[in-house]
Each structure stands twice: as C-alpha cells, then as structure tokens.
N, C-alpha and C. Protein backbone atom coordinates (compact mmCIF):
# COMPACT_ATOMS: atom_id res chain seq x y z
N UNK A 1 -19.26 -5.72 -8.78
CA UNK A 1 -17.87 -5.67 -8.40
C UNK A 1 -17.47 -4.21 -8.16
N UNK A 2 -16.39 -4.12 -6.80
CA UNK A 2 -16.15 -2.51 -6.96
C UNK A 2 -15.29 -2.15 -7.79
N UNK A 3 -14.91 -0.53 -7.94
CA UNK A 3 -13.92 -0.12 -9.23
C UNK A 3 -12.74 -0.63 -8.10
N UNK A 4 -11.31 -0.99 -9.25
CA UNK A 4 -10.19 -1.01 -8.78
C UNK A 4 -9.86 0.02 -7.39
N UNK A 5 -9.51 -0.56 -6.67
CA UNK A 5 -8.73 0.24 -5.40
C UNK A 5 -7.47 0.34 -5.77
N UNK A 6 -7.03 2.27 -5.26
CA UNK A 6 -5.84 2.68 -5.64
C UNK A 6 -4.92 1.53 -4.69
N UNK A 7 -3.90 1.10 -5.40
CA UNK A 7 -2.70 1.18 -3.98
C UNK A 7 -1.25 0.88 -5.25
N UNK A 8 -0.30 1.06 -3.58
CA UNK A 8 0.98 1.09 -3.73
C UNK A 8 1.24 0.12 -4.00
N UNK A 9 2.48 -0.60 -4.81
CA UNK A 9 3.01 -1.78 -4.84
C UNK A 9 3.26 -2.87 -3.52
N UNK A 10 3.78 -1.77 -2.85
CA UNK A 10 4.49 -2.52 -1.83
C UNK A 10 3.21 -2.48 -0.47
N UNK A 11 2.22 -1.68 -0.91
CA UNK A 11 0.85 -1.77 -0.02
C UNK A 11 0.59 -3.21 -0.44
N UNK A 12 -0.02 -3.60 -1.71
CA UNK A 12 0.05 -4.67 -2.11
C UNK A 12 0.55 -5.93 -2.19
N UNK A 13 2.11 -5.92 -1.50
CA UNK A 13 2.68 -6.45 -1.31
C UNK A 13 2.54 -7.28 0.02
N UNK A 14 2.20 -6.32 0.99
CA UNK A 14 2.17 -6.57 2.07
C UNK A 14 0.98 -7.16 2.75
N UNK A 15 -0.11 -6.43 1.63
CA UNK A 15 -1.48 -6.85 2.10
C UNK A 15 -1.16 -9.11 1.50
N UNK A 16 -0.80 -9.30 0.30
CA UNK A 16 -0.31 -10.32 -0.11
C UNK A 16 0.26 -11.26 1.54
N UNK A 17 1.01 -10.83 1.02
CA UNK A 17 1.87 -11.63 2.59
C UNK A 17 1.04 -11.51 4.11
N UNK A 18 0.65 -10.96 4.36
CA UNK A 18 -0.59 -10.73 5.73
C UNK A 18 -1.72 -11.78 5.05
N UNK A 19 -2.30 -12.09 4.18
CA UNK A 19 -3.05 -12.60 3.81
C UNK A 19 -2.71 -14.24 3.58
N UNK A 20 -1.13 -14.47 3.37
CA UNK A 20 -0.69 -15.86 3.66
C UNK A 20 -0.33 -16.26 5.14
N UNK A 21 0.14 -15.06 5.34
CA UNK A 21 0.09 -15.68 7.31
C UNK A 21 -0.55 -15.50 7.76
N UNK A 22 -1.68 -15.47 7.49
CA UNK A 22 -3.00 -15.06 8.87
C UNK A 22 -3.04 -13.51 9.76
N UNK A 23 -2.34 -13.05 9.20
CA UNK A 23 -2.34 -11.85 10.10
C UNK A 23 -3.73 -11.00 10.36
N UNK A 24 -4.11 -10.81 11.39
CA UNK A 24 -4.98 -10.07 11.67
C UNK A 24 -5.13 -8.32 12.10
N UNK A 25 -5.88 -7.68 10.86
CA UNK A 25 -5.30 -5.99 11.08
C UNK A 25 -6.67 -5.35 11.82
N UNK A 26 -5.77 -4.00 12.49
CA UNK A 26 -6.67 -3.71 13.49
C UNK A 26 -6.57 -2.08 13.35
N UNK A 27 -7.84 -0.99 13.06
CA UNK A 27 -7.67 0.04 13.01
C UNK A 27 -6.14 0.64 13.65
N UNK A 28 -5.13 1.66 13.08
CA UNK A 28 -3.71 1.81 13.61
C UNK A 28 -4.22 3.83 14.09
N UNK A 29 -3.39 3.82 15.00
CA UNK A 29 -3.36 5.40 15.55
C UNK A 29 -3.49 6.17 14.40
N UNK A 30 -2.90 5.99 13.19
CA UNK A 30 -2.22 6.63 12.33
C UNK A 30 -3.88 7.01 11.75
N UNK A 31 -4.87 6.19 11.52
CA UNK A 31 -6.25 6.43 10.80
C UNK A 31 -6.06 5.83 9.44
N UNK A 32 -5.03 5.25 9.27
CA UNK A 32 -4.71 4.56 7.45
C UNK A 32 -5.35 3.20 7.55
N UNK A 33 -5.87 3.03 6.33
CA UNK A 33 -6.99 1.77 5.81
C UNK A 33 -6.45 0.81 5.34
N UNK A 34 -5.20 -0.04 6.44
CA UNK A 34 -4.59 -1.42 5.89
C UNK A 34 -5.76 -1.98 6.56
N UNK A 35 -6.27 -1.72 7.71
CA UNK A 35 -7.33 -2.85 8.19
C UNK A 35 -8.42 -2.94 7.30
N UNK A 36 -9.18 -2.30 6.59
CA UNK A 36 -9.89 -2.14 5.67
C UNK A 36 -9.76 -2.74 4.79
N UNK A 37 -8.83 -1.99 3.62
CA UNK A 37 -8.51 -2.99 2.46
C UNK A 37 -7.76 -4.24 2.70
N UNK A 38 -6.95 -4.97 3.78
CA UNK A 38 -6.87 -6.28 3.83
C UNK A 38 -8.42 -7.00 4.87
N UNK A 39 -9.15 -5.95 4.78
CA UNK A 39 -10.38 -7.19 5.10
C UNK A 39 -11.43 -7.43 3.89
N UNK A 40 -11.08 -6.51 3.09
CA UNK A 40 -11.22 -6.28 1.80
C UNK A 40 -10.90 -7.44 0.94
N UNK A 41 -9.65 -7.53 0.63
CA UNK A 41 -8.84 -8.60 0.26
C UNK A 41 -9.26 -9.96 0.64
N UNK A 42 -9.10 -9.89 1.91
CA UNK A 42 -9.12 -10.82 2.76
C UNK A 42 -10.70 -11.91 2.04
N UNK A 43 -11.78 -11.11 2.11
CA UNK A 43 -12.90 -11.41 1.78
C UNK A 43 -13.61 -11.44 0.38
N UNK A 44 -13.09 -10.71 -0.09
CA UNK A 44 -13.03 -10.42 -1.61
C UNK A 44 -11.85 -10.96 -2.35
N UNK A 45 -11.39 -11.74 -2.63
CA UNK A 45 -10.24 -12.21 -3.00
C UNK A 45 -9.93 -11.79 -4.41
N UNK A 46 -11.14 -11.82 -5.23
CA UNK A 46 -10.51 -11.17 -6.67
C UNK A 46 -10.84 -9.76 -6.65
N UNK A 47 -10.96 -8.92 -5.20
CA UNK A 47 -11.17 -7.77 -5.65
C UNK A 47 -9.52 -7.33 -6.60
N UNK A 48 -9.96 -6.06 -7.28
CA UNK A 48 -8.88 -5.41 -7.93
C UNK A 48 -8.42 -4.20 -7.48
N UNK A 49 -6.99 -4.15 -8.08
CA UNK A 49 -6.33 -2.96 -7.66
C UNK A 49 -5.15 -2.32 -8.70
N UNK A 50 -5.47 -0.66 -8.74
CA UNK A 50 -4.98 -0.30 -9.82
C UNK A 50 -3.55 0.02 -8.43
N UNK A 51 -2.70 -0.13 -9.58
CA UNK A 51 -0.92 0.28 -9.32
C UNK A 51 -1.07 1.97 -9.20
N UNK A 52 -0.77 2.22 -7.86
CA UNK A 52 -0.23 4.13 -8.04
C UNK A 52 0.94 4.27 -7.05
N UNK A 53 1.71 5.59 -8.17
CA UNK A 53 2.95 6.11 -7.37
C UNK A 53 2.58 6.80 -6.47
N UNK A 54 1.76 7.60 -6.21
CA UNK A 54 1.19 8.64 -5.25
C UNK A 54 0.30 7.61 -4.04
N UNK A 55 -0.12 8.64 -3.48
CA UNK A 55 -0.99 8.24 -2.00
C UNK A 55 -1.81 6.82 -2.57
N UNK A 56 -2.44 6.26 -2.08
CA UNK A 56 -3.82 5.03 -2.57
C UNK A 56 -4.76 5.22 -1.16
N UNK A 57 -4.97 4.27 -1.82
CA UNK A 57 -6.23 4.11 -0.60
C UNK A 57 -6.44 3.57 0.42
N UNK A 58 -4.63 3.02 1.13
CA UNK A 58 -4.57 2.98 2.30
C UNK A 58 -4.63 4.14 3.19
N UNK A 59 -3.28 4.95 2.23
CA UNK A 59 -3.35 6.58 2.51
C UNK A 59 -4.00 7.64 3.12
N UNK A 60 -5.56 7.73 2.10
CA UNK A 60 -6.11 8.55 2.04
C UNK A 60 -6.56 9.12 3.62
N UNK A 61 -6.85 8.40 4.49
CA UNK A 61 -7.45 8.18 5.89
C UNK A 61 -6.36 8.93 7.02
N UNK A 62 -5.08 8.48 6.84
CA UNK A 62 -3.86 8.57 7.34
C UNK A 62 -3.65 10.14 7.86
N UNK A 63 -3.43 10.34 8.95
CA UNK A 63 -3.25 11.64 9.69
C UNK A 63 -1.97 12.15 8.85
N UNK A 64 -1.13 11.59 8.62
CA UNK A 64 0.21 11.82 8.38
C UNK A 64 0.52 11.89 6.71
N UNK A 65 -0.63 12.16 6.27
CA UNK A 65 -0.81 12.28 4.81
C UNK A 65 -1.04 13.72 4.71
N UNK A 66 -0.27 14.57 4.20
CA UNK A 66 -0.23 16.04 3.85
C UNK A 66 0.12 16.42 2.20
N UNK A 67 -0.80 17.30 1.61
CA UNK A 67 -0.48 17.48 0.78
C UNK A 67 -0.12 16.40 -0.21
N UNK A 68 -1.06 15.32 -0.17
CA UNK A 68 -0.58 14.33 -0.63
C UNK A 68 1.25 13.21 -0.64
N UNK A 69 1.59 13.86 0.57
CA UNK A 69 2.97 13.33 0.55
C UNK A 69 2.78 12.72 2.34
N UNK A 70 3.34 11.34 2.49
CA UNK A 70 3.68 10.65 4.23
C UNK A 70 4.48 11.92 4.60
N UNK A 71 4.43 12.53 5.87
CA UNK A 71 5.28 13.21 6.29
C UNK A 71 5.82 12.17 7.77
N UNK A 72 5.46 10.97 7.78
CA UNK A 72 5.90 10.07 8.82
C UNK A 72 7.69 9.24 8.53
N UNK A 73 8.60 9.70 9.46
CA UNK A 73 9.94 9.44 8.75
C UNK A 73 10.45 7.39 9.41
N UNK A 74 11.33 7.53 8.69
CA UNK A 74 11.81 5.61 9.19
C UNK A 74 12.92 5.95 8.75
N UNK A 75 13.67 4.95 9.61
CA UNK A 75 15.34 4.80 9.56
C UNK A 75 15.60 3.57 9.11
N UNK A 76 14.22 2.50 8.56
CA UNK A 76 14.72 1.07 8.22
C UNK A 76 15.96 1.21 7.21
N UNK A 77 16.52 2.37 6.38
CA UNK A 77 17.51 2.00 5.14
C UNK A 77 18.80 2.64 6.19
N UNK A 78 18.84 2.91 7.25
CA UNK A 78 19.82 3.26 8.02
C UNK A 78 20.22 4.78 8.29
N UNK A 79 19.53 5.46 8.11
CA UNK A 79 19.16 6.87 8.23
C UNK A 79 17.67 7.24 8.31
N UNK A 80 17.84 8.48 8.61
CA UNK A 80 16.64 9.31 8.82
C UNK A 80 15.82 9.50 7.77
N UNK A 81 14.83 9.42 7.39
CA UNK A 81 14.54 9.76 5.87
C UNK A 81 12.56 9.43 5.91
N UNK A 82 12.17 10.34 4.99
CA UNK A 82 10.50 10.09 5.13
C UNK A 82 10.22 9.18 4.46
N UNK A 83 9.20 8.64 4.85
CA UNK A 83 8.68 7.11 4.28
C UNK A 83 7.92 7.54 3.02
N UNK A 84 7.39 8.77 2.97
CA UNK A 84 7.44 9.00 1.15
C UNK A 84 8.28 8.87 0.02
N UNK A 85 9.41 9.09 0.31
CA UNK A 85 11.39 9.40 0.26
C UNK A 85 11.10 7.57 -0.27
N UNK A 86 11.40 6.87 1.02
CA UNK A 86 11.52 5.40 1.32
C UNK A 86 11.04 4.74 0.48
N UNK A 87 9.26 4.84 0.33
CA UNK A 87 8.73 3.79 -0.21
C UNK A 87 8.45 4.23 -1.95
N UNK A 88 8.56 5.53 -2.28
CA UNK A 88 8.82 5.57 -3.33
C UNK A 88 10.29 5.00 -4.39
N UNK A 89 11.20 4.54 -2.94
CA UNK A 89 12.07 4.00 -4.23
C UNK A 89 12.03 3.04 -3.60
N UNK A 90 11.16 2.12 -3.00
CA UNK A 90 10.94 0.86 -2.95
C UNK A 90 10.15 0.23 -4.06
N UNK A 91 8.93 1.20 -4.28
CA UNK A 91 7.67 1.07 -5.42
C UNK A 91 8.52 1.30 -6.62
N UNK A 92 9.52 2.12 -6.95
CA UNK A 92 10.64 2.09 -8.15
C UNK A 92 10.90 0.75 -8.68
N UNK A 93 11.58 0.07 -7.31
CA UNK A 93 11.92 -1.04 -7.71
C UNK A 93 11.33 -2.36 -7.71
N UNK A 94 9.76 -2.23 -7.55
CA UNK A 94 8.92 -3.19 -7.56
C UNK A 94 8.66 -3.22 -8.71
N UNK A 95 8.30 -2.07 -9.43
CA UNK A 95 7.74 -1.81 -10.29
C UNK A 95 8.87 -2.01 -11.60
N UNK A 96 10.38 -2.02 -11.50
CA UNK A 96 11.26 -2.54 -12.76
C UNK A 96 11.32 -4.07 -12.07
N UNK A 97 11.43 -4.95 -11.13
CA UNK A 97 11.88 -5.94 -11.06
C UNK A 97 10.52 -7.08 -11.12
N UNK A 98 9.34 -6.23 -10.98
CA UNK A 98 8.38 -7.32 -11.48
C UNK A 98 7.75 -6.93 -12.58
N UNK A 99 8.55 -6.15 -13.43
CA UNK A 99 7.76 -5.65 -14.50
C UNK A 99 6.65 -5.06 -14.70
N UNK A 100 6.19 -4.45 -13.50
CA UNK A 100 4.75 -3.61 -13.08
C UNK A 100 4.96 -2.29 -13.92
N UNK A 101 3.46 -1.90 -13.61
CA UNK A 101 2.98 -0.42 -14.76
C UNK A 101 2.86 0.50 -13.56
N UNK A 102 2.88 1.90 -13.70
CA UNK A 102 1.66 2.54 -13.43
C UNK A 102 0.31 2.59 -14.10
N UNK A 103 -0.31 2.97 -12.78
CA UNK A 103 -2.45 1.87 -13.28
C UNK A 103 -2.13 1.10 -14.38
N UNK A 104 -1.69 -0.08 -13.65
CA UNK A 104 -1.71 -1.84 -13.80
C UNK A 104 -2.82 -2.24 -12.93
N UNK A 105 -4.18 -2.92 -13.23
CA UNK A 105 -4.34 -3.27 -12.95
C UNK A 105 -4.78 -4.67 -12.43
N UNK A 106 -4.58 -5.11 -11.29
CA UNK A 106 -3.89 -6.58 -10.19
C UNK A 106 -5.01 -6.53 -9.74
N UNK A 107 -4.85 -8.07 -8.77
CA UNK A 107 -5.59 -8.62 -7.90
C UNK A 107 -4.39 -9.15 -6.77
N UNK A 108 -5.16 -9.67 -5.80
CA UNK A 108 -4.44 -9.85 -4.94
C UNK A 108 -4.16 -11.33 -5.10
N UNK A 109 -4.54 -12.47 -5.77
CA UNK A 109 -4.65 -13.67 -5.73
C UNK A 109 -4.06 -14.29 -7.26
C-alpha cells in the first residue's frame, strides 16, 4: 500500500464528487495532479490520505505554486482574492463542520 497522500480537504472533496459522477480528468495547463490522484482514487479506492493546510499533492506539480502559496486568484466569493486566501478558509470550514484534523488520516470511500 502507498504512504498516505498529502491533500486538501476540499481537494478531497472534490476528488469524492468527480468520482460519483463519472468525471473524467485530464492533465490541466496549470501542471497540478487532480488527474493523477483522482486516477489514483479512482483505481485504488482505499488508497489514503493525510488532511493538510498547506500545498498537497495536487499542488506540488502546479506552475502557480510559489513559495509554497497558489498565487492563482478567483472571484467565486465575489471579489478578487487568491485561491490560497479562498481555499484556506474553505478548508477552515471543512475542517470545524466535519469535524476533521490536521493529518487526519481518510480515504476516499
């Protein structure tokens, strides 16, 4: 079995839900490893995954990963703002409303 793969909550989250709809992932411009670890997932179903606030191991690959921080920005909360900014207080609140740890480690199933 491999060691736990880092990821984000809401990496996790998403890989979850892509994995109930069929979604099919495909290397992205960006160089980040959702296609990877959800074929990962995908195929490995009890692989594991430790909970992190910082980069994981979709990340690591990602052009737009500096200094360990996304410098890639989104306006989904209605402003301008970096998706480091963003998804760290998304992962905040994953992490009080499902009662998650930092390095908790999950599965995807």
């Amino acid at each position: 079995m491999l060691d736990p793969q880092k990821i984000k909550p809401h990496h996790l989250l998403d890989l979850i839900r892509d994995l109930g709809s069929g979604r099919k992932h495909t290397p992205h411009p960006y160089g980040h490893d959702v296609h990877r670890l959800a074929a990962l997932a995908f195929s490995t179903p009890d692989t594991l995954f430790r909970l992190t606030e910082e980069f994981d191991a979709i990340c690591i690959p990602c052009n737009k990963l500096k200094d360990g921080l996304c410098t890639d920005t989104t306006d989904t909360a209605g402003f301008l703002t970096t998706k480091d900014s963003y998804n760290r207080a998304i992962d905040n609140r994953l992490y009080q409303r499902l009662g998650l740890v930092e390095g908790q480690i999950v599965s995807a199933i």
